[in-house]
N, C-alpha and C. Protein backbone atom coordinates (compact mmCIF):
# COMPACT_ATOMS: atom_id res chain seq x y z
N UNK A 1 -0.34 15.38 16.10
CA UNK A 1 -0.11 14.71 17.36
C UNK A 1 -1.20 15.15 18.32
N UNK A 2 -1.92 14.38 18.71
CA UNK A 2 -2.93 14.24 20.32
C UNK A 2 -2.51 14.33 21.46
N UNK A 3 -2.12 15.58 22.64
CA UNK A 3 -2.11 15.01 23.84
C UNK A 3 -2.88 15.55 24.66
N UNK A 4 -2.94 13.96 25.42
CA UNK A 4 -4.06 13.96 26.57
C UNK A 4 -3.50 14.41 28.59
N UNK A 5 -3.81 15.01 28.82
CA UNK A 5 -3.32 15.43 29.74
C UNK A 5 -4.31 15.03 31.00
N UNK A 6 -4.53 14.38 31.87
CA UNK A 6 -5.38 14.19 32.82
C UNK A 6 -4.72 14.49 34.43
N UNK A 7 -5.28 15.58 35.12
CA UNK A 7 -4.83 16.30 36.26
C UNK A 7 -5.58 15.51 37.40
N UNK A 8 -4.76 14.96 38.46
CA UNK A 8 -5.60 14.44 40.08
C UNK A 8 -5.43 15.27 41.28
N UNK A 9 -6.05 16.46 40.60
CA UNK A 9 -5.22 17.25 42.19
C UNK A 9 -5.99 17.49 43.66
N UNK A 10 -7.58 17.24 43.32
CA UNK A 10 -8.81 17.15 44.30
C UNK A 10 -8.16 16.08 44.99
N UNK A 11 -8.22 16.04 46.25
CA UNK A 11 -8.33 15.09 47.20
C UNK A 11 -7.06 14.38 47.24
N UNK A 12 -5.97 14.73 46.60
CA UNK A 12 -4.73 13.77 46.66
C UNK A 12 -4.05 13.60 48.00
N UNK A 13 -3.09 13.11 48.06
CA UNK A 13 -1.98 12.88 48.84
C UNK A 13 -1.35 13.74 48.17
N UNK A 14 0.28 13.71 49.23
CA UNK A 14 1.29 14.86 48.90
C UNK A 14 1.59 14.75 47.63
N UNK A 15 1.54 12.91 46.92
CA UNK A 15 2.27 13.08 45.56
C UNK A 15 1.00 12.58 44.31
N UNK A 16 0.85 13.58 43.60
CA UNK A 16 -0.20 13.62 42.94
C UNK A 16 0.70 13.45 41.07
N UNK A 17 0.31 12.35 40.96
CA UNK A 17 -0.06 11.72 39.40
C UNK A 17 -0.22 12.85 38.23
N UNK A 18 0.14 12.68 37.50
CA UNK A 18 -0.10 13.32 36.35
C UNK A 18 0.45 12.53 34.69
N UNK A 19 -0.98 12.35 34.34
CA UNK A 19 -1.21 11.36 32.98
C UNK A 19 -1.29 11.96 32.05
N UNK A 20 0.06 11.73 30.84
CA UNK A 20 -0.20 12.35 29.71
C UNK A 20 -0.13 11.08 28.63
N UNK A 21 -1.20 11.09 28.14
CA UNK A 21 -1.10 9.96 26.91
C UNK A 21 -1.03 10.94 25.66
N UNK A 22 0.60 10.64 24.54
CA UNK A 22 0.57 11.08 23.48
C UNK A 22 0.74 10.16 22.54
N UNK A 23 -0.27 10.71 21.16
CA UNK A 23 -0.59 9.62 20.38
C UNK A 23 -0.60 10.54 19.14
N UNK A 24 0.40 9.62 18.23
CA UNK A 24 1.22 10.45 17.07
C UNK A 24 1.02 9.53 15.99
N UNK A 25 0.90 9.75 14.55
CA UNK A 25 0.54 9.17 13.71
C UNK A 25 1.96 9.37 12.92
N UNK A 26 2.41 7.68 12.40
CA UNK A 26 3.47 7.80 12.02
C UNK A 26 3.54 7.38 10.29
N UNK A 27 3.93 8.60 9.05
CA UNK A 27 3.94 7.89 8.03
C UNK A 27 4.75 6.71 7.48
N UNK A 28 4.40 5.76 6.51
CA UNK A 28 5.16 4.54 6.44
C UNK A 28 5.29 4.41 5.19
N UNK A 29 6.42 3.58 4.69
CA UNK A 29 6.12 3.25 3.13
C UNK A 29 6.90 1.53 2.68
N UNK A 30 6.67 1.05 1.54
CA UNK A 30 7.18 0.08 1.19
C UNK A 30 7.31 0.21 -0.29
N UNK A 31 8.34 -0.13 -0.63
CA UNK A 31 8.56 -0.37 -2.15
C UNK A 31 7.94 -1.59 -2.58
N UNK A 32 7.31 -1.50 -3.22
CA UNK A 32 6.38 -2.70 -4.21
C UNK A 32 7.46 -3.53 -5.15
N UNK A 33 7.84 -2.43 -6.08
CA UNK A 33 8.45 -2.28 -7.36
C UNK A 33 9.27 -0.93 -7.57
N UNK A 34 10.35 -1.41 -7.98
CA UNK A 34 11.79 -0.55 -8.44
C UNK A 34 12.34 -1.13 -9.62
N UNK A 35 12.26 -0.64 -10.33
CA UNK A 35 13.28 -1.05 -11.55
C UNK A 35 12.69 -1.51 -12.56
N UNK A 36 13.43 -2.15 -13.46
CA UNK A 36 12.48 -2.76 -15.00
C UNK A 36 12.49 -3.90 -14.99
N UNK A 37 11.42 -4.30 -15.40
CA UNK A 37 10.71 -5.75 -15.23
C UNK A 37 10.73 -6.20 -17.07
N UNK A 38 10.42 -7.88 -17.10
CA UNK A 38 10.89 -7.51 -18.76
C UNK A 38 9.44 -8.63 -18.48
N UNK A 39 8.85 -8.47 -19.29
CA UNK A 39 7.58 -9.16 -19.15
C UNK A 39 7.73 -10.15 -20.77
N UNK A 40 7.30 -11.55 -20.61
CA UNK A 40 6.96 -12.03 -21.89
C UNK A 40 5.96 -11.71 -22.54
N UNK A 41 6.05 -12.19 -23.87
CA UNK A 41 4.74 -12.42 -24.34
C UNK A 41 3.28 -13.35 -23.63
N UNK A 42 2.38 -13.01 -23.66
CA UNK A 42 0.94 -13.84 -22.61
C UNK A 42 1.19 -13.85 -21.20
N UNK A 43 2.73 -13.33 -21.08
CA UNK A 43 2.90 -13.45 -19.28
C UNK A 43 2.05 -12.81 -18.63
N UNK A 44 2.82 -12.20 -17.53
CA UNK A 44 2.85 -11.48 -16.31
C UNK A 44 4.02 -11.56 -15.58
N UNK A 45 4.28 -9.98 -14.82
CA UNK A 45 5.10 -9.97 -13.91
C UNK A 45 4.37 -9.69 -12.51
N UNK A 46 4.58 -10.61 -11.72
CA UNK A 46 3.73 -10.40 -10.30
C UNK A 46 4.59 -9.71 -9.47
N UNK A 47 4.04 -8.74 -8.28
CA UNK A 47 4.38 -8.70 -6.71
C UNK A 47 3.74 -8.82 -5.81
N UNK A 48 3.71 -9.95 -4.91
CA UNK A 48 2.39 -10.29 -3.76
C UNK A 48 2.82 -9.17 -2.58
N UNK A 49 1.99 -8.84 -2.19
CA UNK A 49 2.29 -7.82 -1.01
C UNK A 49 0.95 -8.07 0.04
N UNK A 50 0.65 -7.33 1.33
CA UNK A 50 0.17 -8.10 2.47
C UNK A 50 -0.46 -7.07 3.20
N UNK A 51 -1.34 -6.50 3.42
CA UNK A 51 -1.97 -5.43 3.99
C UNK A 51 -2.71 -5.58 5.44
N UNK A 52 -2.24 -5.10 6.26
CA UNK A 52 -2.96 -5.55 7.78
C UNK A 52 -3.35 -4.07 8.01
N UNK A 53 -4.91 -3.83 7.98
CA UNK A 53 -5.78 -2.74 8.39
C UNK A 53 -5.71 -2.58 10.04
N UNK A 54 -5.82 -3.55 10.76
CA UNK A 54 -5.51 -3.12 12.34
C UNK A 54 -4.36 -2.45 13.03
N UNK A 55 -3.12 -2.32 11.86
CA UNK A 55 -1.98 -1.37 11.78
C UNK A 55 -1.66 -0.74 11.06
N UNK A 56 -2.23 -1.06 9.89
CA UNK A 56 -1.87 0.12 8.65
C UNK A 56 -2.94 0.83 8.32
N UNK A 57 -2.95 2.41 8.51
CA UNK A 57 -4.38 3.11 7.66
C UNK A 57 -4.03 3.64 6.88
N UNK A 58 -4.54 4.30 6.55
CA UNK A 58 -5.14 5.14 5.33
C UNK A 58 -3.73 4.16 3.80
N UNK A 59 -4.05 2.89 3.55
CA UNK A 59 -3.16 2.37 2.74
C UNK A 59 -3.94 3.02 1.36
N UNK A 60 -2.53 3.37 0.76
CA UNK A 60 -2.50 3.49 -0.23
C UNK A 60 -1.40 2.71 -1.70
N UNK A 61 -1.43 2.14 -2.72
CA UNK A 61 -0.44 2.01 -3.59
C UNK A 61 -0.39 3.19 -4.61
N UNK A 62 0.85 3.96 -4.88
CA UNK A 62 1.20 5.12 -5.71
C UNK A 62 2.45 4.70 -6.45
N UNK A 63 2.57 5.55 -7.81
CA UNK A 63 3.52 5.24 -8.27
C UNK A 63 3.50 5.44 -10.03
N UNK A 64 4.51 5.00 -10.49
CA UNK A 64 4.28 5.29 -12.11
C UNK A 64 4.74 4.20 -13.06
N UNK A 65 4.44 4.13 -14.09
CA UNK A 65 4.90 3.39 -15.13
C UNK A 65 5.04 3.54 -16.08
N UNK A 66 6.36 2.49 -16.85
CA UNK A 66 5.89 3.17 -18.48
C UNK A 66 6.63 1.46 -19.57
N UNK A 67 5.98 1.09 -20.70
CA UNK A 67 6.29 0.06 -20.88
C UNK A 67 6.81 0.44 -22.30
N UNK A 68 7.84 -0.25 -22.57
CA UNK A 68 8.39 -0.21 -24.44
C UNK A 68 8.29 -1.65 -24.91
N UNK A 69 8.73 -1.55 -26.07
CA UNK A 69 8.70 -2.84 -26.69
C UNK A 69 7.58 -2.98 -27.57
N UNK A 70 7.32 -4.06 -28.76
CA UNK A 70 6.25 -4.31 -29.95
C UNK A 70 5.86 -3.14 -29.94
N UNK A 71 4.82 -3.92 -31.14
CA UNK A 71 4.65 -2.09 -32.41
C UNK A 71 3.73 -0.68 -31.63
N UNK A 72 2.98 -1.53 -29.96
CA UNK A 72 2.23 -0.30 -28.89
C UNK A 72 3.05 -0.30 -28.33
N UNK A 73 4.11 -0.67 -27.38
CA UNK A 73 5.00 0.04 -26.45
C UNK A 73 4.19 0.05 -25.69
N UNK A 74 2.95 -1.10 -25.21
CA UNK A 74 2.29 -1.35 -23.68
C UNK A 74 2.00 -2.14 -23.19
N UNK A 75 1.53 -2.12 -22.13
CA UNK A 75 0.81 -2.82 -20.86
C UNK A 75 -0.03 -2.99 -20.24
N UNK A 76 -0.42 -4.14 -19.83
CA UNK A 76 -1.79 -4.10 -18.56
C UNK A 76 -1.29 -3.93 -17.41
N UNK A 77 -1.83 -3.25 -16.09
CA UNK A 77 -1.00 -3.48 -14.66
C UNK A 77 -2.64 -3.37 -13.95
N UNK A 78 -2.60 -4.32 -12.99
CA UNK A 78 -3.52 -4.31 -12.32
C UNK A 78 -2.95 -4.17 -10.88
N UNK A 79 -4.10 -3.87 -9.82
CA UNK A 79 -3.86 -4.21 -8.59
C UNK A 79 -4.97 -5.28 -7.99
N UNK A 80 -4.89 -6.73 -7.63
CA UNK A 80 -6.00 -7.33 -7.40
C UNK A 80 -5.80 -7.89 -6.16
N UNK A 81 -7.11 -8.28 -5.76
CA UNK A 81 -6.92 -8.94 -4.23
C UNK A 81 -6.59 -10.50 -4.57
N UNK A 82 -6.42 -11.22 -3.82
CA UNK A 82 -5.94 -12.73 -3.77
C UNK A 82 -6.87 -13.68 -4.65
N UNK A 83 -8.31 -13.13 -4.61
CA UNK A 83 -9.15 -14.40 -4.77
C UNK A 83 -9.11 -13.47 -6.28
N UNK A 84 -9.21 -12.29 -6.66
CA UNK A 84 -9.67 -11.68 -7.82
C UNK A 84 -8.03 -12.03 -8.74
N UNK A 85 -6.72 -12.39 -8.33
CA UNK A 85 -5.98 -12.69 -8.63
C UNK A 85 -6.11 -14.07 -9.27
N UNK A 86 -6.40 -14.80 -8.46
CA UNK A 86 -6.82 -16.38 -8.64
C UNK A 86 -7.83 -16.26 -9.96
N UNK A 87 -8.59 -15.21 -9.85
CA UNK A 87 -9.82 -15.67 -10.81
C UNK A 87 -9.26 -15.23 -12.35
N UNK A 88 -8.22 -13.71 -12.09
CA UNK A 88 -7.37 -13.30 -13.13
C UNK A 88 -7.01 -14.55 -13.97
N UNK A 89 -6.05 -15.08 -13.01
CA UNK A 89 -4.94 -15.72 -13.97
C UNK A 89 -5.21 -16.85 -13.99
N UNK A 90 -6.84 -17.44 -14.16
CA UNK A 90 -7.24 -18.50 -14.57
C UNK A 90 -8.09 -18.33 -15.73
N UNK A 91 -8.45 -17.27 -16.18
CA UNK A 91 -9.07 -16.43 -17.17
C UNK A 91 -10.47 -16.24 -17.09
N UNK A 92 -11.22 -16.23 -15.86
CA UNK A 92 -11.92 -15.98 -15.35
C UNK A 92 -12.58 -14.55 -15.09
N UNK A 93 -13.96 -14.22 -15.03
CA UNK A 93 -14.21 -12.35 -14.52
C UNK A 93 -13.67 -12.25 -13.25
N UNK A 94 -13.00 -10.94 -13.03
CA UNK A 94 -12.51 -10.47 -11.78
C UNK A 94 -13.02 -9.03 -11.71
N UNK A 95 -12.76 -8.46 -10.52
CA UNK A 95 -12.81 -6.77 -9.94
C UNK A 95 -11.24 -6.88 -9.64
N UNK A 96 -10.43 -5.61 -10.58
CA UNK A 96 -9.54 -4.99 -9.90
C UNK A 96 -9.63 -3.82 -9.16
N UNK A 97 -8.80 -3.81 -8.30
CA UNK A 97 -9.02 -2.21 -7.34
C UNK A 97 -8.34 -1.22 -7.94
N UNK A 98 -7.61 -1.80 -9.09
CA UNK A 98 -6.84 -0.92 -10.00
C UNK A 98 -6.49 -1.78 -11.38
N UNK A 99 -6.99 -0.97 -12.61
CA UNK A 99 -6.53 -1.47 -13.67
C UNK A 99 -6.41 -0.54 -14.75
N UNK A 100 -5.27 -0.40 -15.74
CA UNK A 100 -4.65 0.79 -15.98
C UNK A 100 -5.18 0.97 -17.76
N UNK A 101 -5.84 -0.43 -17.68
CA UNK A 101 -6.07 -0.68 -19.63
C UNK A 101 -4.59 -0.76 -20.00
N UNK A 102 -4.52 -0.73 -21.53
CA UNK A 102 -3.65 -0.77 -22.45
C UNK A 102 -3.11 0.15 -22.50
N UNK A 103 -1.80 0.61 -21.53
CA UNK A 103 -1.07 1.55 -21.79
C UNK A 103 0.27 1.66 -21.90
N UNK A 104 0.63 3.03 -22.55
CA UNK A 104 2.40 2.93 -22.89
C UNK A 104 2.66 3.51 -21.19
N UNK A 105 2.26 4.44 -20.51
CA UNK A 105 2.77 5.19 -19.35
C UNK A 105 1.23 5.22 -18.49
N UNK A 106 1.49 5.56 -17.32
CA UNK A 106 0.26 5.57 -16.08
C UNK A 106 0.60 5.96 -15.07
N UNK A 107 -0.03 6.48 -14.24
CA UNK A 107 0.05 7.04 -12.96
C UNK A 107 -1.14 5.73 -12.01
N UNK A 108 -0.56 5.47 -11.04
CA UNK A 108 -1.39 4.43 -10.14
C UNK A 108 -1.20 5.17 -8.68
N UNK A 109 -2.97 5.33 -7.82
CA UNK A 109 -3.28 6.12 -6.89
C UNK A 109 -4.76 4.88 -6.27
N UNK A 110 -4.48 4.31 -5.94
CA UNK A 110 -5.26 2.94 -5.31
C UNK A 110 -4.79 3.03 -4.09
N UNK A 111 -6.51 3.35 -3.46
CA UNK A 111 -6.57 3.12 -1.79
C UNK A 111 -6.89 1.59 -1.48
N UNK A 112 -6.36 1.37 -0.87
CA UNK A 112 -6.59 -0.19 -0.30
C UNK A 112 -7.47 -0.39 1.08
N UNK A 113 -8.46 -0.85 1.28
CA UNK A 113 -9.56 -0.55 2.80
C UNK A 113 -9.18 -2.13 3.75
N UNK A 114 -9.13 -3.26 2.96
CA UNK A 114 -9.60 -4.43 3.42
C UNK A 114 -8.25 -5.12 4.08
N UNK A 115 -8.34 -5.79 5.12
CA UNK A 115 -6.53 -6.62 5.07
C UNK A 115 -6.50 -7.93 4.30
N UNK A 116 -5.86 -8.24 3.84
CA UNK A 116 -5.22 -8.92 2.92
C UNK A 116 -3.99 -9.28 1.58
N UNK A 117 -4.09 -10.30 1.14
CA UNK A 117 -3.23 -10.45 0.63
C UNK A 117 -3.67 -9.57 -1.29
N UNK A 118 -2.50 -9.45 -1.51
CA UNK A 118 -2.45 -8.40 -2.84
C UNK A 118 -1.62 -8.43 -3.98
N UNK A 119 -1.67 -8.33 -5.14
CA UNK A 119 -0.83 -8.50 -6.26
C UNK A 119 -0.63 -7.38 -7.23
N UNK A 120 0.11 -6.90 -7.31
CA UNK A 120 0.28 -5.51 -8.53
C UNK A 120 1.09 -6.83 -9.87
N UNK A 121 0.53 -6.41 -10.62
CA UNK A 121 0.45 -7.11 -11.89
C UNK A 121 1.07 -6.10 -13.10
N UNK A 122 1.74 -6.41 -13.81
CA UNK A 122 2.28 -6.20 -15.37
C UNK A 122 1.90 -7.03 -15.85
N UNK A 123 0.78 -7.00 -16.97
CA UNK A 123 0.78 -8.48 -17.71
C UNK A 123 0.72 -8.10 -19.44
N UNK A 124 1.12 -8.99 -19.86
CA UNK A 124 1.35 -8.86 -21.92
C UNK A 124 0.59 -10.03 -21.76
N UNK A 125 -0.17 -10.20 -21.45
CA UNK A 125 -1.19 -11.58 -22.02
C UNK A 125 -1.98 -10.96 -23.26
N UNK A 126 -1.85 -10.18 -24.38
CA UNK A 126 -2.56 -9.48 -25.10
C UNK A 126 -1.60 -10.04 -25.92
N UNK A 127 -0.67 -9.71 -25.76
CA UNK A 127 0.52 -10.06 -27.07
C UNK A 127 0.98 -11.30 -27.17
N UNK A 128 1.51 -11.84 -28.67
CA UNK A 128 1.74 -12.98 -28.58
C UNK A 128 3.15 -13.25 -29.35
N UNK A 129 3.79 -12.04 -29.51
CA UNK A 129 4.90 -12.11 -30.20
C UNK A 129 6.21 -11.20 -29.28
N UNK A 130 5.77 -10.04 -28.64
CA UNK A 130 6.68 -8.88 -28.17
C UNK A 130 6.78 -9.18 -26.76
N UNK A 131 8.06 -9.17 -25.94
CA UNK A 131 8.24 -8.73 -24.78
C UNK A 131 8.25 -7.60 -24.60
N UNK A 132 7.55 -7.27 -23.24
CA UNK A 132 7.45 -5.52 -23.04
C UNK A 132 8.58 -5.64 -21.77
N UNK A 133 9.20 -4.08 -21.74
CA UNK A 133 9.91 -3.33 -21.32
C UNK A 133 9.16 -2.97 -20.16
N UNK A 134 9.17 -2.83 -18.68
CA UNK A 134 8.25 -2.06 -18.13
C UNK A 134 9.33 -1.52 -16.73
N UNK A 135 9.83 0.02 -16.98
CA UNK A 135 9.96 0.70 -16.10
C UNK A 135 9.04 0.92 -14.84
N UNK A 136 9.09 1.16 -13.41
CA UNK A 136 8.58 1.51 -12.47
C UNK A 136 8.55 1.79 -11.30
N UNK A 137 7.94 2.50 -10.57
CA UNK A 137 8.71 3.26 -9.29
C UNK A 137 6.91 3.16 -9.01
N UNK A 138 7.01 2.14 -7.68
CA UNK A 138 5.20 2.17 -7.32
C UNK A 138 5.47 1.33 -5.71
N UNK A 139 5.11 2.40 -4.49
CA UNK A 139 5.21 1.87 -3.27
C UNK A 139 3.83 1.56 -2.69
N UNK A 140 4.06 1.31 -1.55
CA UNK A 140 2.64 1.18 -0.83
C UNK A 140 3.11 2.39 0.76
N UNK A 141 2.25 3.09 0.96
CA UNK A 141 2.08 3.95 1.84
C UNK A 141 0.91 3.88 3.06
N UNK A 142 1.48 4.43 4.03
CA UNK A 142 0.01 3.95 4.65
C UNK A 142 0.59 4.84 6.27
N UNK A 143 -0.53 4.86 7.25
CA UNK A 143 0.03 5.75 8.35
C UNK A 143 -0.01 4.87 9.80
N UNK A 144 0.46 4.95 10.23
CA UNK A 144 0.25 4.04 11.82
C UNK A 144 0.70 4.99 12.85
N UNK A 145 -0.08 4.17 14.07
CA UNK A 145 -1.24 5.34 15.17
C UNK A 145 0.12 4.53 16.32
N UNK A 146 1.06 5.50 16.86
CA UNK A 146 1.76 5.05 18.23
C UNK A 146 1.29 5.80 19.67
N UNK A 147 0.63 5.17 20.63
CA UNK A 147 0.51 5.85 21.98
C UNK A 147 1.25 5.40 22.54
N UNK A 148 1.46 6.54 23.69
CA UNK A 148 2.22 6.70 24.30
C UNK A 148 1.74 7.02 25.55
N UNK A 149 2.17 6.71 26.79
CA UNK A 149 1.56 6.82 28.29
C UNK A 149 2.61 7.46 29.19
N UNK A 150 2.40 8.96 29.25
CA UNK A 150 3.63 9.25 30.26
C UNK A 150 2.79 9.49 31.90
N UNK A 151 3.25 9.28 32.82
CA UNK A 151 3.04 8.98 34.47
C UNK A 151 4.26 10.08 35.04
N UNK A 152 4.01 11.57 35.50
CA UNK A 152 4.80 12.06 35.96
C UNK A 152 4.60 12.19 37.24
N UNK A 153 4.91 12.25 38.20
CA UNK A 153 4.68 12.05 39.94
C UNK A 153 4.93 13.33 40.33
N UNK A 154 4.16 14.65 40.82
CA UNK A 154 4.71 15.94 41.38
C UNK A 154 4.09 15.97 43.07
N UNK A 155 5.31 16.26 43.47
CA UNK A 155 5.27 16.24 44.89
C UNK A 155 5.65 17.35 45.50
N UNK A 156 4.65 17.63 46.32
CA UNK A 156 4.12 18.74 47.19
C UNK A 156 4.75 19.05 48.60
């Protein structure tokens, strides 16, 4: 927490001002994903989520996974932006800001900088026979900045 304290006591009148601006950084979170998702074969399981940088900092998505099912017991999970989403799931090259490869379990730690729109992805587009199983616990975190303006009046 920041506080600013600004004193007017040169030259006042009897009732002299006193400015304290406090400015506190507040942590935040959102659940993305809770629970098990059952993904098809060639699917995907989507969650669109929405990032505004002029109120949210230091964003982050965290969290874990783990997928069962066919003879690997895995998964793809990405995190992509809107247009790299679009280009995904048209089978197109993309940049994810997170992509986990072919795995049975993962840990996901993706900072997010830009505002916009966003997709955390489960996808079995690899497989063409097995539905996967996919446990997960993966939020989005991030910190926001509240000021505050206190005006106390002390009189002399």
């Amino acid at each position: 927490m920041l506080l600013l304290t600004s004193f007017f006591f040169l030259g006042c009148s009897r009732n002299s001002p006193i400015t304290t601006t406090v400015v506190t950084t507040l942590p935040n979170s959102e659940s993305l994903f809770n629970g098990v998702a059952s993904v098809k074969p060639g699917e995907s399981y989507n969650v669109k989520f929405t990032v505004e940088t002029s109120t949210m900092l230091s964003v982050a998505v965290t969290g874990t996974f783990q997928a069962s099912g066919g003879s690997g017991n895995d998964i793809k999970v990405f995190i992509l932006s809107d247009i790299d989403y679009l280009n995904w799931s048209n089978g197109h090259s993309f940049s994810a800001l997170y992509s986990s490869g072919q795995l049975t379990a993962g840990n996901i730690n993706s900072t997010i900088t830009k505002s916009g729109t966003y997709y955390l992805v489960f996808s079995n587009d690899f497989s063409i026979i097995s539905t996967k199983s996919v446990t997960a616990k993966i939020d989005m975190k991030w910190s926001q900045t509240v000021t505050n303006t206190i005006v106390t009046l002390i009189t002399q």
